[in-house]
Each structure stands twice: as C-alpha cells, then as structure tokens.
PDB file of N, CA and C in Angstrom:
ATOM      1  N   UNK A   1      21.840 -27.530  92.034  1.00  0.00           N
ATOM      2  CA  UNK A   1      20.770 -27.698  93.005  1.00  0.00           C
ATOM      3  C   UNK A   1      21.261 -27.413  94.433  1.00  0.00           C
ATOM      4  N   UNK A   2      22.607 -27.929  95.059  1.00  0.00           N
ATOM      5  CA  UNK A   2      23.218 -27.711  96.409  1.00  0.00           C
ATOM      6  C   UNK A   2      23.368 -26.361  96.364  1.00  0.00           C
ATOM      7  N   UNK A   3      23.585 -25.207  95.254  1.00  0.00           N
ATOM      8  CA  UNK A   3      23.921 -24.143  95.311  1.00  0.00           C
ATOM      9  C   UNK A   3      22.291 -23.146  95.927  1.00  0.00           C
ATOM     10  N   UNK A   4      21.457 -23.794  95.171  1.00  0.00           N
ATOM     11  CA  UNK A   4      19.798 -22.980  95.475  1.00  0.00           C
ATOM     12  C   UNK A   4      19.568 -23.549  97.089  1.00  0.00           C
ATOM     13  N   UNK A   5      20.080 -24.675  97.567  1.00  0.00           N
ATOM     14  CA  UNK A   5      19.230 -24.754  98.821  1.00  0.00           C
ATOM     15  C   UNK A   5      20.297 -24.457  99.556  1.00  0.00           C
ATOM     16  N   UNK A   6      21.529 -24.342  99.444  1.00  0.00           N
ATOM     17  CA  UNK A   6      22.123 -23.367 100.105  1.00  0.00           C
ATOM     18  C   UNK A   6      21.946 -21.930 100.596  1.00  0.00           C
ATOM     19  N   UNK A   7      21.508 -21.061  99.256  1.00  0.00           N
ATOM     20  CA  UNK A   7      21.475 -20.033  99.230  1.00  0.00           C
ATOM     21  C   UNK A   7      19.879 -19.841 100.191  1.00  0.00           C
ATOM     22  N   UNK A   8      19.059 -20.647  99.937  1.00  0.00           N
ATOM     23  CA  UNK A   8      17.680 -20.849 100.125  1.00  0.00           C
ATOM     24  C   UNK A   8      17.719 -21.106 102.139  1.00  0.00           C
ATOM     25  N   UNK A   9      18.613 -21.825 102.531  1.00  0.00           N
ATOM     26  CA  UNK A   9      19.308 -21.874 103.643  1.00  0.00           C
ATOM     27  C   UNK A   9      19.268 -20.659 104.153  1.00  0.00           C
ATOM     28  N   UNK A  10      20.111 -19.895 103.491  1.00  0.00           N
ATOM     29  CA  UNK A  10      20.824 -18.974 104.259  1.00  0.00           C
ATOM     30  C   UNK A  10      19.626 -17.765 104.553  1.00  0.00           C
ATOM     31  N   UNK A  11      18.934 -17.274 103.347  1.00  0.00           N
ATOM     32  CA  UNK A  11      17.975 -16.576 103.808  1.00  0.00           C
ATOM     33  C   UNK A  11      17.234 -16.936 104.615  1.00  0.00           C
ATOM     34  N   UNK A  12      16.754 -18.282 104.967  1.00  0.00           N
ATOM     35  CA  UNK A  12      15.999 -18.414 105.916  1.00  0.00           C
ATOM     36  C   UNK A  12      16.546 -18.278 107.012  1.00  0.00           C
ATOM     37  N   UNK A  13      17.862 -18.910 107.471  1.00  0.00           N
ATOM     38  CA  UNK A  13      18.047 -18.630 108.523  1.00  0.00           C
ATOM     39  C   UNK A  13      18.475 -17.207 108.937  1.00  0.00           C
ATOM     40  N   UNK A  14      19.166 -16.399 107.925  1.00  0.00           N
ATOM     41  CA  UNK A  14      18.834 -14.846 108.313  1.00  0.00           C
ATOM     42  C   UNK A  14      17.577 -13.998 108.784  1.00  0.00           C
ATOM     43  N   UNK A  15      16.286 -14.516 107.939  1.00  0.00           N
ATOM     44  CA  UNK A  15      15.286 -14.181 108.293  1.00  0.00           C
ATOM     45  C   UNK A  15      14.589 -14.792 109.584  1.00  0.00           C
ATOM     46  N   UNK A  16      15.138 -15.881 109.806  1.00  0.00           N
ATOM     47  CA  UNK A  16      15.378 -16.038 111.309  1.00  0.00           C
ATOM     48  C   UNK A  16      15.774 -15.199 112.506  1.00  0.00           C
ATOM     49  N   UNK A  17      16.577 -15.039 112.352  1.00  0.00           N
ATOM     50  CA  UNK A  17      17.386 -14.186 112.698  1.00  0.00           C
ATOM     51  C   UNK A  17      16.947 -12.768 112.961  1.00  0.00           C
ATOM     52  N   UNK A  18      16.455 -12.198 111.732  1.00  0.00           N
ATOM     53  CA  UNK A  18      16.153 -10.983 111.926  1.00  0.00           C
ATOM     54  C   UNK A  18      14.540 -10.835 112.434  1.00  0.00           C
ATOM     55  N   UNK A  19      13.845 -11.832 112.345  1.00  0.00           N
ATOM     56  CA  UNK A  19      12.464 -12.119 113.084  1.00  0.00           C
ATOM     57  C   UNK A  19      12.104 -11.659 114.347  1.00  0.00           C
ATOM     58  N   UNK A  20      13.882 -12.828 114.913  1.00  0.00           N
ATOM     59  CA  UNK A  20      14.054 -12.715 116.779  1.00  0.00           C
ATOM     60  C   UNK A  20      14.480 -11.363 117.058  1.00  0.00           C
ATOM     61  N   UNK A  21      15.317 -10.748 116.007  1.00  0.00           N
ATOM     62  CA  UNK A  21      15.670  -9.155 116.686  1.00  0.00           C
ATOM     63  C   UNK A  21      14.510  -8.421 116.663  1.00  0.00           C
ATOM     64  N   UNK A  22      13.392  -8.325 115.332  1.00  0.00           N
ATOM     65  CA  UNK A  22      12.696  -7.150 115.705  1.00  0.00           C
ATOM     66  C   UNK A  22      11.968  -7.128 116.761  1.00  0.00           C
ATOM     67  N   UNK A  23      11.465  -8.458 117.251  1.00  0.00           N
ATOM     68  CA  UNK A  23      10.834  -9.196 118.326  1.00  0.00           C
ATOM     69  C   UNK A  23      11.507  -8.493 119.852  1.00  0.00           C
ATOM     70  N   UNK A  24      12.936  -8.439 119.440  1.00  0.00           N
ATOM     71  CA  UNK A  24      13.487  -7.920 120.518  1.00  0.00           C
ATOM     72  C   UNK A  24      13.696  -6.742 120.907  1.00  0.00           C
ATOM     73  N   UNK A  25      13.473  -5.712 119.576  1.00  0.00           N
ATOM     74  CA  UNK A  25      13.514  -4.209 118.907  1.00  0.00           C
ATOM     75  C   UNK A  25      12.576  -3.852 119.938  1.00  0.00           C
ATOM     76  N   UNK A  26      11.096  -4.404 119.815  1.00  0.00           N
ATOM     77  CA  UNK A  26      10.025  -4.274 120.090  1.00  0.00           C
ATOM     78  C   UNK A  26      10.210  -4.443 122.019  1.00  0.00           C
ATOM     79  N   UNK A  27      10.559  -5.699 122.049  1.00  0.00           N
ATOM     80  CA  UNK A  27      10.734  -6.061 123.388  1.00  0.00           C
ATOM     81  C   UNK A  27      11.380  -4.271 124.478  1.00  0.00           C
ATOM     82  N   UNK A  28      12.222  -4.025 123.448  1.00  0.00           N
ATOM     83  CA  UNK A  28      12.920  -2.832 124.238  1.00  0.00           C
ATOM     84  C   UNK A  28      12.581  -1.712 124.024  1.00  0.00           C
ATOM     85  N   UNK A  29      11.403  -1.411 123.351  1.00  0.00           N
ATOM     86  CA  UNK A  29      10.249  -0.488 123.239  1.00  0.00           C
ATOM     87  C   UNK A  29      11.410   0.514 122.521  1.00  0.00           C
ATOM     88  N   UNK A  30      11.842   0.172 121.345  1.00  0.00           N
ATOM     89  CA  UNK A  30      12.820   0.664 120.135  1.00  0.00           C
ATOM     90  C   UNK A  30      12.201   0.553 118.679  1.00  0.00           C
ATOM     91  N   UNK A  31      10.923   0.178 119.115  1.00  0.00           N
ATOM     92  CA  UNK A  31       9.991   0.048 117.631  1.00  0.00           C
ATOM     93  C   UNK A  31       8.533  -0.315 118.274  1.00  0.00           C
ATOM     94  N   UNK A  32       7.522   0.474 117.279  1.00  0.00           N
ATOM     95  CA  UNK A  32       6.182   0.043 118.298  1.00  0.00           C
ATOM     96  C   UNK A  32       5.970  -1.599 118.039  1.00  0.00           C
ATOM     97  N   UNK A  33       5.049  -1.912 118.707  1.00  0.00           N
ATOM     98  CA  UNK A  33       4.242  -3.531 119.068  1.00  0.00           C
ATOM     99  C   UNK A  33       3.284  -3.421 117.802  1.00  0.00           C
ATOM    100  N   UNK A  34       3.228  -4.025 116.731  1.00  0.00           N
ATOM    101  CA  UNK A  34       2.277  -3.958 115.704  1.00  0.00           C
ATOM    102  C   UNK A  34       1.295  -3.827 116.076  1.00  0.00           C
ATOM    103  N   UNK A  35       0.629  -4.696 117.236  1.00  0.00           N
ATOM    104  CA  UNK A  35      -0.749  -4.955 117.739  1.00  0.00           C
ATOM    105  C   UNK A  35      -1.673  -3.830 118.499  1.00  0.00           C
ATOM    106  N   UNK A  36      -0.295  -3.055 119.327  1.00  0.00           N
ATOM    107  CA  UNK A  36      -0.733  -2.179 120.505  1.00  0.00           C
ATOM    108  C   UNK A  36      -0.625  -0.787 119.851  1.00  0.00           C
ATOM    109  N   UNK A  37       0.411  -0.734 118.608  1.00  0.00           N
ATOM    110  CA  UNK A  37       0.788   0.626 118.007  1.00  0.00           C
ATOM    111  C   UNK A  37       1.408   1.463 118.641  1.00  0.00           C
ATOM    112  N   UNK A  38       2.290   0.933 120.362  1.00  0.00           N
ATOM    113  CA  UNK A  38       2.787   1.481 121.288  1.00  0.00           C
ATOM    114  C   UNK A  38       4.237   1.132 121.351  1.00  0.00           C
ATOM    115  N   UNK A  39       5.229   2.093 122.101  1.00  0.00           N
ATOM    116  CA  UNK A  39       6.068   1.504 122.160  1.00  0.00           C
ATOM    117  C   UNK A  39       6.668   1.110 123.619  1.00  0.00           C
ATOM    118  N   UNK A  40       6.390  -0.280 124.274  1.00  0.00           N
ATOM    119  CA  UNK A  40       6.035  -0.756 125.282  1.00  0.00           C
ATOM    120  C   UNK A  40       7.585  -1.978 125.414  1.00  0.00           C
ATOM    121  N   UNK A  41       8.191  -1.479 126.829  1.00  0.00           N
ATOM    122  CA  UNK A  41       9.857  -2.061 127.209  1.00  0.00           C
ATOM    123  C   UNK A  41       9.109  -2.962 127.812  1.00  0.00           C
ATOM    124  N   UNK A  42       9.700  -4.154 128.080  1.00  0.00           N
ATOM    125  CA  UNK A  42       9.525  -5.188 128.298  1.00  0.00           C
ATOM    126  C   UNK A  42      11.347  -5.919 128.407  1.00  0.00           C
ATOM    127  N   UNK A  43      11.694  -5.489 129.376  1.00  0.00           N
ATOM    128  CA  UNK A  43      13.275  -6.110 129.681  1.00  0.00           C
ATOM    129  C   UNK A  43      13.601  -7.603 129.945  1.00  0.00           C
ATOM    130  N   UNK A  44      12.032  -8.190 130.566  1.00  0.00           N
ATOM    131  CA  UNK A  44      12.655  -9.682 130.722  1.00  0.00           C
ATOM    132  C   UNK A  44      12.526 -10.289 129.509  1.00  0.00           C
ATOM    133  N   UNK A  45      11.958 -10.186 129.018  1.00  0.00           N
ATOM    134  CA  UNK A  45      11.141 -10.939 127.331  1.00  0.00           C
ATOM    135  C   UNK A  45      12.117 -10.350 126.376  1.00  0.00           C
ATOM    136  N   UNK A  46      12.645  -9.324 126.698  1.00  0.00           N
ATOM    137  CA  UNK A  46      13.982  -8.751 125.550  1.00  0.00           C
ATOM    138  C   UNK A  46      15.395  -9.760 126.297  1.00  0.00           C
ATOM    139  N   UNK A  47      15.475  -9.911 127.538  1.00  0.00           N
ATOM    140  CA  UNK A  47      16.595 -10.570 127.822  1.00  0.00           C
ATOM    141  C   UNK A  47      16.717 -11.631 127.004  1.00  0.00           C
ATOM    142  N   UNK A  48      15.514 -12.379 127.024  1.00  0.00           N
ATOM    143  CA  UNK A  48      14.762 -14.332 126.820  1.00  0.00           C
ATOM    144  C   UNK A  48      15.148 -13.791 125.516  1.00  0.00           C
ATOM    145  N   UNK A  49      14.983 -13.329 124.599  1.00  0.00           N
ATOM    146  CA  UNK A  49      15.136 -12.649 123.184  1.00  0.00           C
ATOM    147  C   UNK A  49      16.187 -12.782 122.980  1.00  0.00           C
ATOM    148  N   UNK A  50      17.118 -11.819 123.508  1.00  0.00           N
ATOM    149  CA  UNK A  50      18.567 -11.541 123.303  1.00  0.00           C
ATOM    150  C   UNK A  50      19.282 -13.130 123.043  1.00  0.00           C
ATOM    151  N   UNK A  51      19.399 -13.611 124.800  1.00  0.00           N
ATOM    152  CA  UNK A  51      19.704 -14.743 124.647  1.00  0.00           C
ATOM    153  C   UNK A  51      19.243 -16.110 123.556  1.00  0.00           C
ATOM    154  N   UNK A  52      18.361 -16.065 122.961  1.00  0.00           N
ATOM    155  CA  UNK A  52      18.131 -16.985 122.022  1.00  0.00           C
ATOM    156  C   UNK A  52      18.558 -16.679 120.803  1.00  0.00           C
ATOM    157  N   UNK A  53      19.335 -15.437 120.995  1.00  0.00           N
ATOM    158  CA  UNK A  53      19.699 -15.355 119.649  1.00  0.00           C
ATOM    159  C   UNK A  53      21.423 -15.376 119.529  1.00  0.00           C
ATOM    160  N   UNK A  54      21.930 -15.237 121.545  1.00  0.00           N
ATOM    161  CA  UNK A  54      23.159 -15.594 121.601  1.00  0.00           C
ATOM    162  C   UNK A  54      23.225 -16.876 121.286  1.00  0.00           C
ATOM    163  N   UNK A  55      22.197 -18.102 121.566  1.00  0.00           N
ATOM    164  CA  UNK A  55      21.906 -19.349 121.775  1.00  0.00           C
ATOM    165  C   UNK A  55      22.473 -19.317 120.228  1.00  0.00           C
ATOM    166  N   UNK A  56      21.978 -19.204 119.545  1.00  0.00           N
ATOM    167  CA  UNK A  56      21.665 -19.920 118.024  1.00  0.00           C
ATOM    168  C   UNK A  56      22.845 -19.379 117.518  1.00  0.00           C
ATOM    169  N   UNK A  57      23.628 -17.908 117.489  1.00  0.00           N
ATOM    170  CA  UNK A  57      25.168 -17.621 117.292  1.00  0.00           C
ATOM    171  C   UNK A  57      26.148 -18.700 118.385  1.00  0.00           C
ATOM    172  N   UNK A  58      25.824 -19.374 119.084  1.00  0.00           N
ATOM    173  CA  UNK A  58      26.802 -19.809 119.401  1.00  0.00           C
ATOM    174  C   UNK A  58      26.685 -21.272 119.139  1.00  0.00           C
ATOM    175  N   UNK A  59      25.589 -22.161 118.490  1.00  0.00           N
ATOM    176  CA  UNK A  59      25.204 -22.712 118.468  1.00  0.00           C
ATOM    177  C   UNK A  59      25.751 -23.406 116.817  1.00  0.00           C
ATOM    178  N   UNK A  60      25.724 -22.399 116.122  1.00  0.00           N
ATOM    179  CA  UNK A  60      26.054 -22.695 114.585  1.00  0.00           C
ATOM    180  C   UNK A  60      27.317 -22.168 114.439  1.00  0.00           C
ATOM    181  N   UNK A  61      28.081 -21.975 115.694  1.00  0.00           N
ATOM    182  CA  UNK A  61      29.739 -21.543 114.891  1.00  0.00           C
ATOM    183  C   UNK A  61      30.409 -22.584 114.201  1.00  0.00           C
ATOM    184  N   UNK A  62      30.878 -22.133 113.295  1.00  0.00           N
ATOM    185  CA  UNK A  62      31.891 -23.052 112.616  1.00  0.00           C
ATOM    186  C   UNK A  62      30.444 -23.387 111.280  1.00  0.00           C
ATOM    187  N   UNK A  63      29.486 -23.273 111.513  1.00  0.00           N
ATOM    188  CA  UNK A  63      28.463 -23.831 110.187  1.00  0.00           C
ATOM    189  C   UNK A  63      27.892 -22.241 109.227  1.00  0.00           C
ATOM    190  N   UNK A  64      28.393 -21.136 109.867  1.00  0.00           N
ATOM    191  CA  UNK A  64      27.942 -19.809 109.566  1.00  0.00           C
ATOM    192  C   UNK A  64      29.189 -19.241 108.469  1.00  0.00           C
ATOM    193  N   UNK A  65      28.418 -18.990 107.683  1.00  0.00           N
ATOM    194  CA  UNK A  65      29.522 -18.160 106.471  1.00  0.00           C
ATOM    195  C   UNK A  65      30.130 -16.804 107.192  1.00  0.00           C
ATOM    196  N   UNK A  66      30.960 -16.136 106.662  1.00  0.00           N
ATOM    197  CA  UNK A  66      31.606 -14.629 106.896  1.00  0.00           C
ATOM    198  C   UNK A  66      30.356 -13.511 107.069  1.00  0.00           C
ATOM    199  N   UNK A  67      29.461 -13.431 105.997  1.00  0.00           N
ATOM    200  CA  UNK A  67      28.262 -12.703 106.211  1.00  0.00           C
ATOM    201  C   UNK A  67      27.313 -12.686 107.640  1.00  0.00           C
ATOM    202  N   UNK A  68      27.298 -13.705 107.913  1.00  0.00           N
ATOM    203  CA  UNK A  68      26.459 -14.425 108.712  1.00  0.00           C
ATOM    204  C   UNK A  68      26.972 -14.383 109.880  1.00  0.00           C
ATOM    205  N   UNK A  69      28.001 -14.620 109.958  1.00  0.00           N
ATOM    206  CA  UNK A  69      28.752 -14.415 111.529  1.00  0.00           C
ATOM    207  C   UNK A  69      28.617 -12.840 111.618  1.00  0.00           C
ATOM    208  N   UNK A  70      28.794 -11.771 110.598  1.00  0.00           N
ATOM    209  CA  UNK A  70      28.645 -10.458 110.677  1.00  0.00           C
ATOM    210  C   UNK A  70      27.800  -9.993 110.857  1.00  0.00           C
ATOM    211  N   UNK A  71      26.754 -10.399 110.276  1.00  0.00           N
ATOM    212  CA  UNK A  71      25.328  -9.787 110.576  1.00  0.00           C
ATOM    213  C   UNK A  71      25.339  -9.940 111.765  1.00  0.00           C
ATOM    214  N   UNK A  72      25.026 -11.432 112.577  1.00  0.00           N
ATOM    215  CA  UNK A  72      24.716 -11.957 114.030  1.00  0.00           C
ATOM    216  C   UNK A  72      25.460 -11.070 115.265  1.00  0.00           C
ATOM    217  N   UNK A  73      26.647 -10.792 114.711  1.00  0.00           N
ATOM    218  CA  UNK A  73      27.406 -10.710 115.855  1.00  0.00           C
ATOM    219  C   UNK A  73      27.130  -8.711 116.329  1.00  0.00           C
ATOM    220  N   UNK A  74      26.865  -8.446 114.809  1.00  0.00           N
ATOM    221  CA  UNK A  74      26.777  -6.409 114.977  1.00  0.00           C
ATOM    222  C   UNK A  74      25.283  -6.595 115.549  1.00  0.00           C
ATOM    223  N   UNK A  75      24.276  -7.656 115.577  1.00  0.00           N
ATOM    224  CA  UNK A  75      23.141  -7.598 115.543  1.00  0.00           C
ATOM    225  C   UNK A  75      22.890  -7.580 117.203  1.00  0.00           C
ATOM    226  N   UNK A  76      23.611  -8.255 117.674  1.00  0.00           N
ATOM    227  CA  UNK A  76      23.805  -9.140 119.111  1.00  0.00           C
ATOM    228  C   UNK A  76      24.462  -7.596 119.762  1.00  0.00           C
ATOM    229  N   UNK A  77      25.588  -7.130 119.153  1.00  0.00           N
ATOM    230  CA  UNK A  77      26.071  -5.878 119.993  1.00  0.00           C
ATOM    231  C   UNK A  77      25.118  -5.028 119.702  1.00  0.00           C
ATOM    232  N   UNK A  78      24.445  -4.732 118.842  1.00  0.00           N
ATOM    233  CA  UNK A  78      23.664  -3.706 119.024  1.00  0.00           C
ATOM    234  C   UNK A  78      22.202  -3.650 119.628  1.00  0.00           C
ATOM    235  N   UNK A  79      21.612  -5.103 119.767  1.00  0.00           N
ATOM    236  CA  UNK A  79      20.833  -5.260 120.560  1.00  0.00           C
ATOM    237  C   UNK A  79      21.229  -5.253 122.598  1.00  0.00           C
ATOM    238  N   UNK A  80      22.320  -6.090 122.897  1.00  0.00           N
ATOM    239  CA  UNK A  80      22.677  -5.846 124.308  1.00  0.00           C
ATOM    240  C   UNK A  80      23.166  -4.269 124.310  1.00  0.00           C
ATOM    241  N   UNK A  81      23.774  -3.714 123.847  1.00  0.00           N
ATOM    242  CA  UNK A  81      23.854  -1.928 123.869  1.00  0.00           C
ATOM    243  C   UNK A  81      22.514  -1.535 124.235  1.00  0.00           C
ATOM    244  N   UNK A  82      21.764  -1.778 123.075  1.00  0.00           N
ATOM    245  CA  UNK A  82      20.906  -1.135 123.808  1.00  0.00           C
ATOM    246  C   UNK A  82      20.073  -1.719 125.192  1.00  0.00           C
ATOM    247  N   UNK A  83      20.115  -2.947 125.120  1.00  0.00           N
ATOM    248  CA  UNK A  83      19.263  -3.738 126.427  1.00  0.00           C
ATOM    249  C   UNK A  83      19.994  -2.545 127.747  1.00  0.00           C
ATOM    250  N   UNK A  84      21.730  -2.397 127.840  1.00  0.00           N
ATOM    251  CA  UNK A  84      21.979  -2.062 128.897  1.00  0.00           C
ATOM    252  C   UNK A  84      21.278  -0.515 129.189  1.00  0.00           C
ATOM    253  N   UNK A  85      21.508   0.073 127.935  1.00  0.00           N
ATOM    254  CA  UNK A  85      20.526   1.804 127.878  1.00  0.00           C
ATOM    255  C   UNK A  85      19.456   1.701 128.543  1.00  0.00           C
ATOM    256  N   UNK A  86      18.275   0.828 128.374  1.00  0.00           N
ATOM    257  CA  UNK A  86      17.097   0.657 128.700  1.00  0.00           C
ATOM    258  C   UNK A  86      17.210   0.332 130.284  1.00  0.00           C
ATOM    259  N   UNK A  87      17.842  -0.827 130.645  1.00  0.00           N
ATOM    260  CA  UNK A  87      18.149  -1.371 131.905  1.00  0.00           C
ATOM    261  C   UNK A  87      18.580   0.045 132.762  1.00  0.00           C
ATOM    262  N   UNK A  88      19.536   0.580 132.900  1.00  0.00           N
ATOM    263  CA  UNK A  88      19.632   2.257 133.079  1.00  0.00           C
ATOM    264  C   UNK A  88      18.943   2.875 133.121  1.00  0.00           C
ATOM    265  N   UNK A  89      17.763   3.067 132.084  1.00  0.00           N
ATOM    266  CA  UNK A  89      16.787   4.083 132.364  1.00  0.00           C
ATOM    267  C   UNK A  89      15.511   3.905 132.800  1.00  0.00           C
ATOM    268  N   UNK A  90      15.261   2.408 133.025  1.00  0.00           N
ATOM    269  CA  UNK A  90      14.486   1.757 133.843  1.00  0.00           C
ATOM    270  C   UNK A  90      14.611   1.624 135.120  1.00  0.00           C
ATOM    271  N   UNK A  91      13.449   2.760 136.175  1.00  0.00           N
ATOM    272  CA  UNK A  91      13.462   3.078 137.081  1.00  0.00           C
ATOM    273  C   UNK A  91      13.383   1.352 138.052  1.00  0.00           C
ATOM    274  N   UNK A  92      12.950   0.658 137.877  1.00  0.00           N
ATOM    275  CA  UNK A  92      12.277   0.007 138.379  1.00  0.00           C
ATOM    276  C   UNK A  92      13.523  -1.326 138.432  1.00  0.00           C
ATOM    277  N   UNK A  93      14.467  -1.171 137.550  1.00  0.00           N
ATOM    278  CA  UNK A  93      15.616  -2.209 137.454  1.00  0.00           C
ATOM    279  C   UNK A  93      16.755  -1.302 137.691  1.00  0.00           C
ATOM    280  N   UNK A  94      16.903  -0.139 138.257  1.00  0.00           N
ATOM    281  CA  UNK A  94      17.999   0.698 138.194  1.00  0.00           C
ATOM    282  C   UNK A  94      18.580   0.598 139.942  1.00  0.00           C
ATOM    283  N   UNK A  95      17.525  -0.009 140.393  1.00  0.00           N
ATOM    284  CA  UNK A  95      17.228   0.177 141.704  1.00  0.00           C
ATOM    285  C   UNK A  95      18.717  -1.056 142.366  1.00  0.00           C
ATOM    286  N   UNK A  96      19.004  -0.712 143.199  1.00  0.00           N
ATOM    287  CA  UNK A  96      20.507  -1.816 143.314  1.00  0.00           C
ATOM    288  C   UNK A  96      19.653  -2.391 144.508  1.00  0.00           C
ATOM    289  N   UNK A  97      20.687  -3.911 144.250  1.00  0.00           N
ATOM    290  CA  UNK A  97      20.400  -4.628 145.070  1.00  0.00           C
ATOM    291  C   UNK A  97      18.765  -5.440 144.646  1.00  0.00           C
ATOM    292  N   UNK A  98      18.535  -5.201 143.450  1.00  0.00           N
ATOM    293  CA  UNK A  98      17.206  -5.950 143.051  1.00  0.00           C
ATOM    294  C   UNK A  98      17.756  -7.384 142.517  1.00  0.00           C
ATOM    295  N   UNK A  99      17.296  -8.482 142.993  1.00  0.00           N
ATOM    296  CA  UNK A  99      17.877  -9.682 142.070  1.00  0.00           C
ATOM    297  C   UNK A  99      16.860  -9.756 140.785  1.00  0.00           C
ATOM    298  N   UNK A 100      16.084  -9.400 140.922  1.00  0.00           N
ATOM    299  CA  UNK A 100      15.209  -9.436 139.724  1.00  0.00           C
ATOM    300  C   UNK A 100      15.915  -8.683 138.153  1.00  0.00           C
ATOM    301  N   UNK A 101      16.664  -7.164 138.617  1.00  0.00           N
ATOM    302  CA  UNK A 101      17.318  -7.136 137.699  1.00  0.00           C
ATOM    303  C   UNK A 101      18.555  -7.948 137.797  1.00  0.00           C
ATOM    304  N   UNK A 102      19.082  -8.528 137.994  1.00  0.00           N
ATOM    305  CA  UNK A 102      20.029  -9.455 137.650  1.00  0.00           C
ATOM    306  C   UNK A 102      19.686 -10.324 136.689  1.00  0.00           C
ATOM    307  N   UNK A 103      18.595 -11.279 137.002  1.00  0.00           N
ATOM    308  CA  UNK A 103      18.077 -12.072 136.186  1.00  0.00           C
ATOM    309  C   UNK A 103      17.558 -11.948 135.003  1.00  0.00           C
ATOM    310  N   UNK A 104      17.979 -10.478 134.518  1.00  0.00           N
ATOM    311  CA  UNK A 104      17.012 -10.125 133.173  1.00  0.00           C
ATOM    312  C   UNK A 104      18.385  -9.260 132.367  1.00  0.00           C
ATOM    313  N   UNK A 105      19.072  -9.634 132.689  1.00  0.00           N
ATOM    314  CA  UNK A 105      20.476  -9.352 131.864  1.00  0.00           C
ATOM    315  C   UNK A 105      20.550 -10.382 130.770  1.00  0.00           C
ATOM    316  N   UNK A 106      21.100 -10.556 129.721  1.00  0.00           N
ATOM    317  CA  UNK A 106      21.493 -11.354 128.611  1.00  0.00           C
ATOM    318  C   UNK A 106      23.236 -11.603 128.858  1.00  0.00           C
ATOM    319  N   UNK A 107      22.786 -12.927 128.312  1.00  0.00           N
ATOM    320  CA  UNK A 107      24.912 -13.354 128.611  1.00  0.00           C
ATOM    321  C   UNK A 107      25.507 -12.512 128.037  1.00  0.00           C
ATOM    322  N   UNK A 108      27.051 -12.589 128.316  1.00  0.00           N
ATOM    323  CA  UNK A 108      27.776 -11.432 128.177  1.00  0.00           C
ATOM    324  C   UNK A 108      28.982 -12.172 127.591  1.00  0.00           C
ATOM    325  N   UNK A 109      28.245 -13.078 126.181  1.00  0.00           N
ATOM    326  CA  UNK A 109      29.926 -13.659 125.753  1.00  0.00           C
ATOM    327  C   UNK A 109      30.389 -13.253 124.833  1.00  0.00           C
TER     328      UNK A 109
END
C-alpha cells in the first residue's frame, strides 16, 4: 500500500510540476494560450511562474527522488533560458535602466 501512494505521490506532484511549466510555456508566448489560440509573452506572470516553481524545487530538497530532482532542475534551466531570450527580445524590457525589468527576472539559484 506505501508503495501505490508513493508512486501515486509522485505523479502528482510531477504533474504539478509540469502544470506550472506549461503555464509558464504559455506565459513566454512558447506555446499558444488555449483560450486566446495566440501566442501572447507575458514576462511578469512567467517570472511569478518561474519562481514558484524555483519555490517548490527548493522547498522539497532532500524529500525529491533522483528523477525528480532531474526533471525540476532541466525544467527550471530550460524555462529561465528561455525567460532570458524573451527578456532580450522584448523591446519594452530591453530598454536599460528600467526597474521594472529588474523586477520581472526569476531567482538565479
């Protein structure tokens, strides 16, 4: 029985997991918006994204299997990779000296 709600565990919290990325996919206009059928960047709401998903990897270390730390962690680099691409090609945050883009960066741990 500890073995099924383990396992039962783990998918959920992967599918957790992978919920907040597409959420964030989307956020960085890297997949359309189901609703809008567009594909619409949204950098602060991808930051808030990012970070909740650094939140919850840093949050369960030491409680995360080998898989799980792997998934999270290629998931996390490949989401801030791309956040910084976008941030770059976003005229409007490219601009120096904006504090606004500052504030829409994701931690960098």
């Amino acid at each position: 029985m500890a073995d099924k709600e383990f396992d039962r565990n783990q998918i959920l919290f992967l599918s957790l997991i992978q919920s907040l990325a597409s959420s964030a996919w989307i956020q960085l206009g890297k997949q359309l918006n189901p609703i809008t059928r567009k594909a619409e960047c949204n950098l602060q709401e991808a930051a808030l994204t990012i970070d909740i998903i650094e939140m919850l990897h840093s949050k369960t270390a030491g409680n995360r299997n080998e898989n799980e730390s792997r998934i999270m962690e290629k998931m996390l680099s490949d989401l801030k990779t791309n956040f910084i691409e976008m941030k770059i090609k976003s005229p409007k945050n490219s601009e120096q000296g904006n504090p606004e883009a500052e504030q829409n960066t994701p931690n960098k741990s």
